[in-house]
PDB file of N, CA and C in Angstrom:
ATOM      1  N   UNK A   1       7.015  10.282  56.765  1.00  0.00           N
ATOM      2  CA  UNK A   1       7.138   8.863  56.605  1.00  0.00           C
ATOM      3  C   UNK A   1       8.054   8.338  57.706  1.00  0.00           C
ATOM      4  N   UNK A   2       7.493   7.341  58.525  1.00  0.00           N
ATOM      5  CA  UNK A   2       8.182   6.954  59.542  1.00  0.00           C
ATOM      6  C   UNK A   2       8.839   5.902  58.818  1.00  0.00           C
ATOM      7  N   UNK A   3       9.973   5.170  60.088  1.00  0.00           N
ATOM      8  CA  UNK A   3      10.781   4.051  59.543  1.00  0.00           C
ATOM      9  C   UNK A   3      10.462   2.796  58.537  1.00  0.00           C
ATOM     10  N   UNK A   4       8.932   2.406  59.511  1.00  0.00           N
ATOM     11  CA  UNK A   4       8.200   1.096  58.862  1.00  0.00           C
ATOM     12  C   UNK A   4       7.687   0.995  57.807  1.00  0.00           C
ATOM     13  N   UNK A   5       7.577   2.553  57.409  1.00  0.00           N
ATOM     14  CA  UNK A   5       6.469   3.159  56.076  1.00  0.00           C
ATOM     15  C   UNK A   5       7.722   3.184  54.816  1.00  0.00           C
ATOM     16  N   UNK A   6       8.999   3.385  55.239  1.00  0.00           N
ATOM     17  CA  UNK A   6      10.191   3.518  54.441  1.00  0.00           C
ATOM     18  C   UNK A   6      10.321   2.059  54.309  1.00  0.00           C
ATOM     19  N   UNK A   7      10.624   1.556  55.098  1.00  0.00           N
ATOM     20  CA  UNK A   7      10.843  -0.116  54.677  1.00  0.00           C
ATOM     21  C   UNK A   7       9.758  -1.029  54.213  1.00  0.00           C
ATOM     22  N   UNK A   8       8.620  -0.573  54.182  1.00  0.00           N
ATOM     23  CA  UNK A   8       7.953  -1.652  53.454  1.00  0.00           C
ATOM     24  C   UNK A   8       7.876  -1.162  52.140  1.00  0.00           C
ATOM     25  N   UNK A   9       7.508   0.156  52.072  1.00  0.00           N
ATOM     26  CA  UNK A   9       8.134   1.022  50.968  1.00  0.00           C
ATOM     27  C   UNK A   9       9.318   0.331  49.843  1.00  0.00           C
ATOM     28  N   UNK A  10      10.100   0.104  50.249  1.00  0.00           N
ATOM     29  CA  UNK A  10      11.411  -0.493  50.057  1.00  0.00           C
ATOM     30  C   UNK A  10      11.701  -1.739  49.716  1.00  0.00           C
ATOM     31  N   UNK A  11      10.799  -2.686  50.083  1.00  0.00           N
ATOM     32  CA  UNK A  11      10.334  -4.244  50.084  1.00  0.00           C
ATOM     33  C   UNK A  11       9.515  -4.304  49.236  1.00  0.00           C
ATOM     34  N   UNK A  12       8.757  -3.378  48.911  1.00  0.00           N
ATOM     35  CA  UNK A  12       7.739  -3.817  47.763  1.00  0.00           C
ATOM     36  C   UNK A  12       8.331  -3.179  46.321  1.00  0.00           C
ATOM     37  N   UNK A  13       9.024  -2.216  46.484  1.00  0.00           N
ATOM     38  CA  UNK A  13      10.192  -2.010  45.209  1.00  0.00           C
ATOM     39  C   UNK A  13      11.407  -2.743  44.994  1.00  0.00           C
ATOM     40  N   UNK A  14      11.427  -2.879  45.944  1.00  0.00           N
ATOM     41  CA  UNK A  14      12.482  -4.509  45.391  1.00  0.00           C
ATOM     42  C   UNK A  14      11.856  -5.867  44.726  1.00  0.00           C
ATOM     43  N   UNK A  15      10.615  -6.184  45.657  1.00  0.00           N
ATOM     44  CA  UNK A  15       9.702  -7.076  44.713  1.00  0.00           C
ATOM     45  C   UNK A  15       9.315  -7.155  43.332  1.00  0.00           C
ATOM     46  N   UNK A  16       9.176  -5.397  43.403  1.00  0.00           N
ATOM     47  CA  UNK A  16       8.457  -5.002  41.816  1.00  0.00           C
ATOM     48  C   UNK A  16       9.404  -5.489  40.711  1.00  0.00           C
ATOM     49  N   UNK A  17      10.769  -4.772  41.496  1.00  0.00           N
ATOM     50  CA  UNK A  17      11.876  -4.679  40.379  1.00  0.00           C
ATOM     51  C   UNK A  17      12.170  -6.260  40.384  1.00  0.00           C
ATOM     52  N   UNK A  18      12.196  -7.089  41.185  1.00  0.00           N
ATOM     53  CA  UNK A  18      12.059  -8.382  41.183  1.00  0.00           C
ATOM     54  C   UNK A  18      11.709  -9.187  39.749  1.00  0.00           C
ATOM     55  N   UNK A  19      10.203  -8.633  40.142  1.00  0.00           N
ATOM     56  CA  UNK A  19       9.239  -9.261  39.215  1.00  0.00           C
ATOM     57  C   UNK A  19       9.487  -8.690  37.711  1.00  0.00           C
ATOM     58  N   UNK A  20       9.842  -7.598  37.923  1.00  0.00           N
ATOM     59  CA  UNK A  20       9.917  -6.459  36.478  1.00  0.00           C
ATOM     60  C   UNK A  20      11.350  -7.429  35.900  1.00  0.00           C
ATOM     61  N   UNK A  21      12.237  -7.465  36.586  1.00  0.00           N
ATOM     62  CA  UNK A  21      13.595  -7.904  36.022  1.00  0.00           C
ATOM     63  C   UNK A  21      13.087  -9.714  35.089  1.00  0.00           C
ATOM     64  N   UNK A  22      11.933 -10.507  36.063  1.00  0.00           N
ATOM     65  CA  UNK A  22      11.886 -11.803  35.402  1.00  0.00           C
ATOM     66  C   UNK A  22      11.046 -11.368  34.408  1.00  0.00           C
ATOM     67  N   UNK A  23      10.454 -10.763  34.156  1.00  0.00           N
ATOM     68  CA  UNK A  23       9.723 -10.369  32.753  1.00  0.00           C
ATOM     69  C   UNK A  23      10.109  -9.649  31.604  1.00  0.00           C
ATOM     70  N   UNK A  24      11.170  -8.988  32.258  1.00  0.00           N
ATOM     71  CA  UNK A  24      12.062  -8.405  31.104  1.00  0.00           C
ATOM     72  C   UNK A  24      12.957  -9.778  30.477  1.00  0.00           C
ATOM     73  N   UNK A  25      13.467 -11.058  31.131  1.00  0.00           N
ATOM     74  CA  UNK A  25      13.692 -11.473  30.783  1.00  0.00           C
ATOM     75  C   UNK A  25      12.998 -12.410  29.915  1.00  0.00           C
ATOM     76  N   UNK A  26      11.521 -12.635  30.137  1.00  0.00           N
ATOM     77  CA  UNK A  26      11.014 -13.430  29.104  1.00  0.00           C
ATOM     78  C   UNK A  26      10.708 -12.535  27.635  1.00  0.00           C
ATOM     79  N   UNK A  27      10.227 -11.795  28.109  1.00  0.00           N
ATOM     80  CA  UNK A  27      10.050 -10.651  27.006  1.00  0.00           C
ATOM     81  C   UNK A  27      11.732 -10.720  25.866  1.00  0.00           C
ATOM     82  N   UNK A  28      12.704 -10.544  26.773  1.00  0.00           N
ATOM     83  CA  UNK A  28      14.181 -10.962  25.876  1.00  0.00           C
ATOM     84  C   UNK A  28      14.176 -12.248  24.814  1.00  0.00           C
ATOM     85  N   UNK A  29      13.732 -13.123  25.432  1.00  0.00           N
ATOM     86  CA  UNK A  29      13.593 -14.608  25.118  1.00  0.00           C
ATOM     87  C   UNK A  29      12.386 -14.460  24.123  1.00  0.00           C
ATOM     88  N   UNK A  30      11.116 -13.634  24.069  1.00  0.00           N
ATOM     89  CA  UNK A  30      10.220 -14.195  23.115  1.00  0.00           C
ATOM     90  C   UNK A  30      11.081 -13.284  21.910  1.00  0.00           C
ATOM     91  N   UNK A  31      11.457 -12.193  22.202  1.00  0.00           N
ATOM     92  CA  UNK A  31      11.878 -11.513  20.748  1.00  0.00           C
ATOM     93  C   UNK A  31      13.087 -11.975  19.956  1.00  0.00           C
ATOM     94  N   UNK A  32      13.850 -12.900  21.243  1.00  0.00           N
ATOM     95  CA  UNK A  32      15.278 -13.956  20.597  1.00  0.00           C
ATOM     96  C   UNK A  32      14.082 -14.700  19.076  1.00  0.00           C
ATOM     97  N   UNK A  33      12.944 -15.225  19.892  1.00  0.00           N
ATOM     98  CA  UNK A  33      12.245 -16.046  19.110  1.00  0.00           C
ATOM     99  C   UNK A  33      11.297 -15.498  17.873  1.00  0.00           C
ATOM    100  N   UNK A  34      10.971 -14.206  18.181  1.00  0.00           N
ATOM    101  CA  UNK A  34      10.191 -13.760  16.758  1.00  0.00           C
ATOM    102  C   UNK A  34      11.274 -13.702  15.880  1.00  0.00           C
ATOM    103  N   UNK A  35      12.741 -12.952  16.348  1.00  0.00           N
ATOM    104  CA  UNK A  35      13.465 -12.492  15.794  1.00  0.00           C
ATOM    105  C   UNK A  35      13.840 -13.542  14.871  1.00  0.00           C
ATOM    106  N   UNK A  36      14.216 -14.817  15.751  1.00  0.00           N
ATOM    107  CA  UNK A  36      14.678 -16.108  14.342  1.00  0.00           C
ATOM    108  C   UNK A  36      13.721 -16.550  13.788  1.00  0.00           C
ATOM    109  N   UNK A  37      12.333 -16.267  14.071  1.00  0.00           N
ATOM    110  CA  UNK A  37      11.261 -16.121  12.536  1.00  0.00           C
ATOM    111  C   UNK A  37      11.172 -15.560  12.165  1.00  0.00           C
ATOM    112  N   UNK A  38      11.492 -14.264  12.134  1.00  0.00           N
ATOM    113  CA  UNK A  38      11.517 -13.682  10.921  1.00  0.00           C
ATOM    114  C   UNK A  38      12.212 -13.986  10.129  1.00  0.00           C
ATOM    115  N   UNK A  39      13.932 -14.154  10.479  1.00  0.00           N
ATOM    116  CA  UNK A  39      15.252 -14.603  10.143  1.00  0.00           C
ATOM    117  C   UNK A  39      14.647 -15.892   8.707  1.00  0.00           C
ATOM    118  N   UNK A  40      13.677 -16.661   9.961  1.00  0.00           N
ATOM    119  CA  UNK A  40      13.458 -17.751   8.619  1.00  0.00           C
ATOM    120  C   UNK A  40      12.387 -17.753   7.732  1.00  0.00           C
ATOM    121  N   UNK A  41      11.582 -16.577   8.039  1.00  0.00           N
ATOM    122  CA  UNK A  41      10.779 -16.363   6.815  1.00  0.00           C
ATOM    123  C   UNK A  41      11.465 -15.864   5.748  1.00  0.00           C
ATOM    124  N   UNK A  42      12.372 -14.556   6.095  1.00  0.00           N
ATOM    125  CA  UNK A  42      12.940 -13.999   4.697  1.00  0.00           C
ATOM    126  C   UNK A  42      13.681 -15.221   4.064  1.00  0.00           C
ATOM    127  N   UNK A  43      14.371 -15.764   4.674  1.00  0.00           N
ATOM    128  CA  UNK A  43      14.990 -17.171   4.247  1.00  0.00           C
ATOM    129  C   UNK A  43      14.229 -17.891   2.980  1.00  0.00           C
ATOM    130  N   UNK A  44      12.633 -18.319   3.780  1.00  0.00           N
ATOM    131  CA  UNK A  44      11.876 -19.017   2.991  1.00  0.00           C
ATOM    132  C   UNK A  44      11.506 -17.946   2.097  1.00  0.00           C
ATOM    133  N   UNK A  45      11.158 -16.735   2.047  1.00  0.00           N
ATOM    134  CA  UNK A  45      11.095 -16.276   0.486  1.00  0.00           C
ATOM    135  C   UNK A  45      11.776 -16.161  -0.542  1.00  0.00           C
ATOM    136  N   UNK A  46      13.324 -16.062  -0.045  1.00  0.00           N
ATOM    137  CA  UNK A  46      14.554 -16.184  -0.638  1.00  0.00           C
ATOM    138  C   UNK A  46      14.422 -17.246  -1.437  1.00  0.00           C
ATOM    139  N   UNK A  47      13.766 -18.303  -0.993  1.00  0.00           N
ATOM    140  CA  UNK A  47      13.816 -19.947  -1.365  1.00  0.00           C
ATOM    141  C   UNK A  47      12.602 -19.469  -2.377  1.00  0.00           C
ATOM    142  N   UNK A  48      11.697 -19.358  -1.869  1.00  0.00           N
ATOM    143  CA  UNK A  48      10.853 -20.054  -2.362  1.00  0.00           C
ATOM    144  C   UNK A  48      10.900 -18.346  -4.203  1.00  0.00           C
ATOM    145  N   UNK A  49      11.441 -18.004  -3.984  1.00  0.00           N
ATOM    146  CA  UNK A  49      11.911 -16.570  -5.248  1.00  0.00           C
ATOM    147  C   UNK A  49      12.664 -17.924  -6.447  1.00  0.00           C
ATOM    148  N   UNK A  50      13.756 -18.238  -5.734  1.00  0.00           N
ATOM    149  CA  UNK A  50      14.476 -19.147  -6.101  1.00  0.00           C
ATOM    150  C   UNK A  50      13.513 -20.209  -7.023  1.00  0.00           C
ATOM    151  N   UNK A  51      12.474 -20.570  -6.098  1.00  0.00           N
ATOM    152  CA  UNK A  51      11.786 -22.083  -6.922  1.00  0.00           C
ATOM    153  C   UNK A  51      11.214 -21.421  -8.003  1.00  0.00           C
ATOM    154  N   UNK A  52      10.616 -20.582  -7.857  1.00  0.00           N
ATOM    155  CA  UNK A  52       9.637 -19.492  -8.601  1.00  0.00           C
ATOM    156  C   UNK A  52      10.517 -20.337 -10.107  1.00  0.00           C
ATOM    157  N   UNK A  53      11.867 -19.074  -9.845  1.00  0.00           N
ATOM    158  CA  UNK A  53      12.458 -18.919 -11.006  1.00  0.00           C
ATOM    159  C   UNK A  53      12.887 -20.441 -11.332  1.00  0.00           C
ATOM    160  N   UNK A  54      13.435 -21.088 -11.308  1.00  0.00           N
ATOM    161  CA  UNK A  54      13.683 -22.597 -11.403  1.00  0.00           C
ATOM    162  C   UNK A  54      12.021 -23.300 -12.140  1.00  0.00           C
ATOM    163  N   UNK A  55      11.029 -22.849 -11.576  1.00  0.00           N
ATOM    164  CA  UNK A  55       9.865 -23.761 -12.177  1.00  0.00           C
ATOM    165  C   UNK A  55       9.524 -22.922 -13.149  1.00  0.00           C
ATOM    166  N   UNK A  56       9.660 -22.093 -13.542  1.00  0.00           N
ATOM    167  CA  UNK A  56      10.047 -21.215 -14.820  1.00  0.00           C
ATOM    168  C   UNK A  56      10.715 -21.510 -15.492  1.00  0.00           C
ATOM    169  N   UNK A  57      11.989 -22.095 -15.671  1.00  0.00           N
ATOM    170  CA  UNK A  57      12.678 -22.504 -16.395  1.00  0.00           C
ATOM    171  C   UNK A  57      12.018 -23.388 -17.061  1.00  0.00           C
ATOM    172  N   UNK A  58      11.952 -24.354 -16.154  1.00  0.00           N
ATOM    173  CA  UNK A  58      11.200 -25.987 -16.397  1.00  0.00           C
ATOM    174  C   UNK A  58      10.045 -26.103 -17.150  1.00  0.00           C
ATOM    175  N   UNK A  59       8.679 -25.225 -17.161  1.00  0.00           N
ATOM    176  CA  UNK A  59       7.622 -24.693 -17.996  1.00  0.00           C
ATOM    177  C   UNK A  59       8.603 -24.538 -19.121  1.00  0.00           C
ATOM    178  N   UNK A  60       9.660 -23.530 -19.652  1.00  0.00           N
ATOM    179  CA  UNK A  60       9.923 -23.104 -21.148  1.00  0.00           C
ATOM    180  C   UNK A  60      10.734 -24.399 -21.463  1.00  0.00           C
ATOM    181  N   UNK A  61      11.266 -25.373 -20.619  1.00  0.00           N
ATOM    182  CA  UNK A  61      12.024 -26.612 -21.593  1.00  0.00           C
ATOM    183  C   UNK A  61      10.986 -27.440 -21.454  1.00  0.00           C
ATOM    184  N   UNK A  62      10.005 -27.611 -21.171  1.00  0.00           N
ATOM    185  CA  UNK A  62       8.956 -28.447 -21.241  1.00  0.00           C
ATOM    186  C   UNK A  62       7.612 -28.387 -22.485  1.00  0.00           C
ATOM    187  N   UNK A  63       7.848 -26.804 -22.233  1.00  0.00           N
ATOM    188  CA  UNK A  63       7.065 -26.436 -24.042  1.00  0.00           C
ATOM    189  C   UNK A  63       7.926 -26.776 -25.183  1.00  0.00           C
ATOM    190  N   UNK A  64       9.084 -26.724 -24.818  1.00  0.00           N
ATOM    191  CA  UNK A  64      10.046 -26.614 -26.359  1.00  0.00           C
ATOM    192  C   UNK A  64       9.740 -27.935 -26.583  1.00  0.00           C
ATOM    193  N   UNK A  65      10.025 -28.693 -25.529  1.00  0.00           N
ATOM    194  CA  UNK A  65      10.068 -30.304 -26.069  1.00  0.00           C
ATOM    195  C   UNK A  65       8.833 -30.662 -26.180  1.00  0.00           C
ATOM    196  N   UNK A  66       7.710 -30.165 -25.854  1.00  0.00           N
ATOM    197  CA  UNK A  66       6.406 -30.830 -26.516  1.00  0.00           C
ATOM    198  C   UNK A  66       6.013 -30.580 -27.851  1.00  0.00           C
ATOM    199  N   UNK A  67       6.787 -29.041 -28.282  1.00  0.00           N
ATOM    200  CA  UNK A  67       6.524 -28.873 -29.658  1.00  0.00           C
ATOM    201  C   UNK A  67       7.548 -29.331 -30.535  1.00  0.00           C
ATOM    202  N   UNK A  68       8.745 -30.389 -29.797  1.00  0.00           N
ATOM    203  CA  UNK A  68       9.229 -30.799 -30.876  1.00  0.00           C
ATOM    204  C   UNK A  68       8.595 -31.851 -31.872  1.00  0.00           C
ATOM    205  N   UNK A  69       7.877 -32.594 -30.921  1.00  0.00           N
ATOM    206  CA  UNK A  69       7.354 -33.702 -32.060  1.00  0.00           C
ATOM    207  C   UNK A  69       5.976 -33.098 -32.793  1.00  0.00           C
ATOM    208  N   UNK A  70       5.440 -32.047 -32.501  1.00  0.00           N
ATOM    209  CA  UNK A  70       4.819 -31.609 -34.013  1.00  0.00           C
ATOM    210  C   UNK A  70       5.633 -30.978 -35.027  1.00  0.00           C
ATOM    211  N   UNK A  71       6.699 -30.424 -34.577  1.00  0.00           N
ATOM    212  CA  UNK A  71       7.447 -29.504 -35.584  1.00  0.00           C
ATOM    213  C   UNK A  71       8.117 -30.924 -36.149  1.00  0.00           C
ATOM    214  N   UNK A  72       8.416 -32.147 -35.751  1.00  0.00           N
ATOM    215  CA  UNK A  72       8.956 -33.519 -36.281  1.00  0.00           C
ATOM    216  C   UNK A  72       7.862 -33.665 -37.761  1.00  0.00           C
ATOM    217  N   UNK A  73       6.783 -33.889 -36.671  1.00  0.00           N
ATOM    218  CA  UNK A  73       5.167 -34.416 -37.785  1.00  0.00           C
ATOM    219  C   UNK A  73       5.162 -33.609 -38.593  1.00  0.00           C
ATOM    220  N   UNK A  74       5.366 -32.250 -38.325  1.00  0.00           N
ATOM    221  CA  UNK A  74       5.170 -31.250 -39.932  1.00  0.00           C
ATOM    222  C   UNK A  74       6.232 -31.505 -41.132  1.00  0.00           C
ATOM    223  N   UNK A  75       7.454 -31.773 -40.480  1.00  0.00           N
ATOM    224  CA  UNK A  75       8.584 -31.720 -41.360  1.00  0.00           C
ATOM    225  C   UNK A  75       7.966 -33.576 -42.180  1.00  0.00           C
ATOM    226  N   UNK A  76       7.224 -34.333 -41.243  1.00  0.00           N
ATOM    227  CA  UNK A  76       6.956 -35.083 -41.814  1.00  0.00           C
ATOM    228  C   UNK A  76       6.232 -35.461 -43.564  1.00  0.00           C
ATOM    229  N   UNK A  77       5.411 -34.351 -42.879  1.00  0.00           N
ATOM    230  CA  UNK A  77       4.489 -34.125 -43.674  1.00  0.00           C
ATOM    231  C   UNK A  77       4.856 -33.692 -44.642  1.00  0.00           C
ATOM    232  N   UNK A  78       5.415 -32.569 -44.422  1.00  0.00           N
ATOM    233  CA  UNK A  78       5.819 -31.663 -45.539  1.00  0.00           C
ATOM    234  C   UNK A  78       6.631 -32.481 -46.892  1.00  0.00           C
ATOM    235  N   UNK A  79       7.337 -33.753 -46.397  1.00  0.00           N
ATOM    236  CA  UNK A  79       8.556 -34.537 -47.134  1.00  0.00           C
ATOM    237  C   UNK A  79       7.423 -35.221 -47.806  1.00  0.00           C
ATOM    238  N   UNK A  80       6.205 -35.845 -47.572  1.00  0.00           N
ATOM    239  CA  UNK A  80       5.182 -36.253 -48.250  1.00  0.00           C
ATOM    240  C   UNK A  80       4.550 -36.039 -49.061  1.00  0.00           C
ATOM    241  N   UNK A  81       4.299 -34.539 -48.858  1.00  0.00           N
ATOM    242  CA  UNK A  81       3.490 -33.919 -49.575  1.00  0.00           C
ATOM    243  C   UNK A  81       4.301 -33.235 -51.225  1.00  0.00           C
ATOM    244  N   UNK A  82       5.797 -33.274 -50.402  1.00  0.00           N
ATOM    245  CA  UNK A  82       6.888 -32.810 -52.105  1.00  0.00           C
ATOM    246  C   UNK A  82       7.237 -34.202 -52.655  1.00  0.00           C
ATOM    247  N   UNK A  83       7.383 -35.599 -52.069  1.00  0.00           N
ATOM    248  CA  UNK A  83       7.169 -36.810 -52.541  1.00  0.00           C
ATOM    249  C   UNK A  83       5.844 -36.946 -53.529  1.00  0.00           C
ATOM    250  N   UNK A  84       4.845 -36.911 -53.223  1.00  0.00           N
ATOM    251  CA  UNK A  84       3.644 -36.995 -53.688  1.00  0.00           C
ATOM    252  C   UNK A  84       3.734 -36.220 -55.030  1.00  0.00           C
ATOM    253  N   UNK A  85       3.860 -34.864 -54.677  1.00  0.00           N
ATOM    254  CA  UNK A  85       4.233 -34.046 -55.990  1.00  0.00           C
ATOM    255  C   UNK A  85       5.026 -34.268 -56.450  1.00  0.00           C
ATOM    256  N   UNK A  86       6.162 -34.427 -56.391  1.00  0.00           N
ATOM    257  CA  UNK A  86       7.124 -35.039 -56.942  1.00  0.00           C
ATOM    258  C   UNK A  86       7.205 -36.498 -58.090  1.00  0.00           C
ATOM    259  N   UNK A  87       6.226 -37.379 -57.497  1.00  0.00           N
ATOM    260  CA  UNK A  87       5.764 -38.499 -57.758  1.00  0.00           C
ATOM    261  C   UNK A  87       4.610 -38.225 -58.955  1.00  0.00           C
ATOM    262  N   UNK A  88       3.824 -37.245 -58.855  1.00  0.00           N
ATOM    263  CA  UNK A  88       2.758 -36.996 -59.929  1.00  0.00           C
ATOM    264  C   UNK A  88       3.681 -36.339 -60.975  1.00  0.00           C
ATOM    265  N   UNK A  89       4.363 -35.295 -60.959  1.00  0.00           N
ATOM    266  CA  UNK A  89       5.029 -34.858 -61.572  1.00  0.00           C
ATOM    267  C   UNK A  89       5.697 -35.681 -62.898  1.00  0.00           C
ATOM    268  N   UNK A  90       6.136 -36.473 -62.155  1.00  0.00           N
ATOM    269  CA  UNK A  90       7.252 -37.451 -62.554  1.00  0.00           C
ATOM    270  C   UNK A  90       6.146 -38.249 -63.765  1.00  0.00           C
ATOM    271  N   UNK A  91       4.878 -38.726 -62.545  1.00  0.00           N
ATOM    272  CA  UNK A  91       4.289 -39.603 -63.610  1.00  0.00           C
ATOM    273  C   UNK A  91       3.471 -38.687 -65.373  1.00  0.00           C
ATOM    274  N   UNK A  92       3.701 -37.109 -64.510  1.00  0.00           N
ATOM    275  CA  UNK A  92       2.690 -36.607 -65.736  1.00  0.00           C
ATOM    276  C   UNK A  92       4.028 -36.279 -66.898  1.00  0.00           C
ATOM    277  N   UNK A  93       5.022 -36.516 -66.354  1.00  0.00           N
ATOM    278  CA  UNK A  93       6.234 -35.707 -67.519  1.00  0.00           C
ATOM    279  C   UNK A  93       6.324 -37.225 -67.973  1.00  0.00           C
ATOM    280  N   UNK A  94       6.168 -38.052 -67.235  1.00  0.00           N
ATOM    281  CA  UNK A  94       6.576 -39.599 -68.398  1.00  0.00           C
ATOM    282  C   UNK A  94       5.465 -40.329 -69.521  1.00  0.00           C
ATOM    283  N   UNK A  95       4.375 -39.518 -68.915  1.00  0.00           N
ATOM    284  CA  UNK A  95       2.866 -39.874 -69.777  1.00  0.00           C
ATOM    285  C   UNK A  95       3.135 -38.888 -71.068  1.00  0.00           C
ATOM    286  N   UNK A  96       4.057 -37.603 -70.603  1.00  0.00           N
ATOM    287  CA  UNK A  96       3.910 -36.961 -71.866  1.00  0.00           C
ATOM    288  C   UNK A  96       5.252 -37.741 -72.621  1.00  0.00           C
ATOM    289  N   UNK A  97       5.705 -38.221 -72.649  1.00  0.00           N
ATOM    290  CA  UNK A  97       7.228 -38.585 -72.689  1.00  0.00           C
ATOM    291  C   UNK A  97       7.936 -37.922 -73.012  1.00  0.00           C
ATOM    292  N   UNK A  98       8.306 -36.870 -71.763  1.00  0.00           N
ATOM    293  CA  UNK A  98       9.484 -36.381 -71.707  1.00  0.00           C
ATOM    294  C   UNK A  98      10.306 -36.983 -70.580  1.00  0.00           C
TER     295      UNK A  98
END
């Protein structure tokens, strides 16, 4: 290898490494960027685990309170229905006169 064959030699590995060095740097820069998505996905599952459990809650106080006003209407009922008897009762013990 003569002189000229060493130096261009030499010029085009400096280029390479040139070029190699600006691509290593984007390559740095895209994984800065996957890296803080991932960062904010686990984030958002964190969250969204969170809502999960929270709209869970909200379903079981939302049943309780819809079945309060039938468990209201039954107790309603129920006071009616020992009125009523109560009321026949009354009228069949005074027909007998006791």
């Amino acid at each position: 290898m003569d002189e000229k064959e060493l130096i261009k030699t030499l010029t085009e590995t400096a280029q390479r490494a040139k070029s190699n060095t600006h691509r290593i740097d984007e390559l740095e820069s895209n994984q800065e960027a996957v890296t803080e998505l991932a960062l904010s996905v686990r984030a958002m599952a964190t969250e969204q685990g969170n809502i999960k459990t929270d709209l869970a809650e909200v379903k079981t106080d939302v049943k309780s309170l819809t079945l309060k006003p039938s468990k209201r209407y039954d107790m309603i009922v129920d006071k009616v229905v020992w009125l009523v008897l109560g009321g026949l009762l009354t009228f069949a013990l005074s027909q007998i006169g006791i």
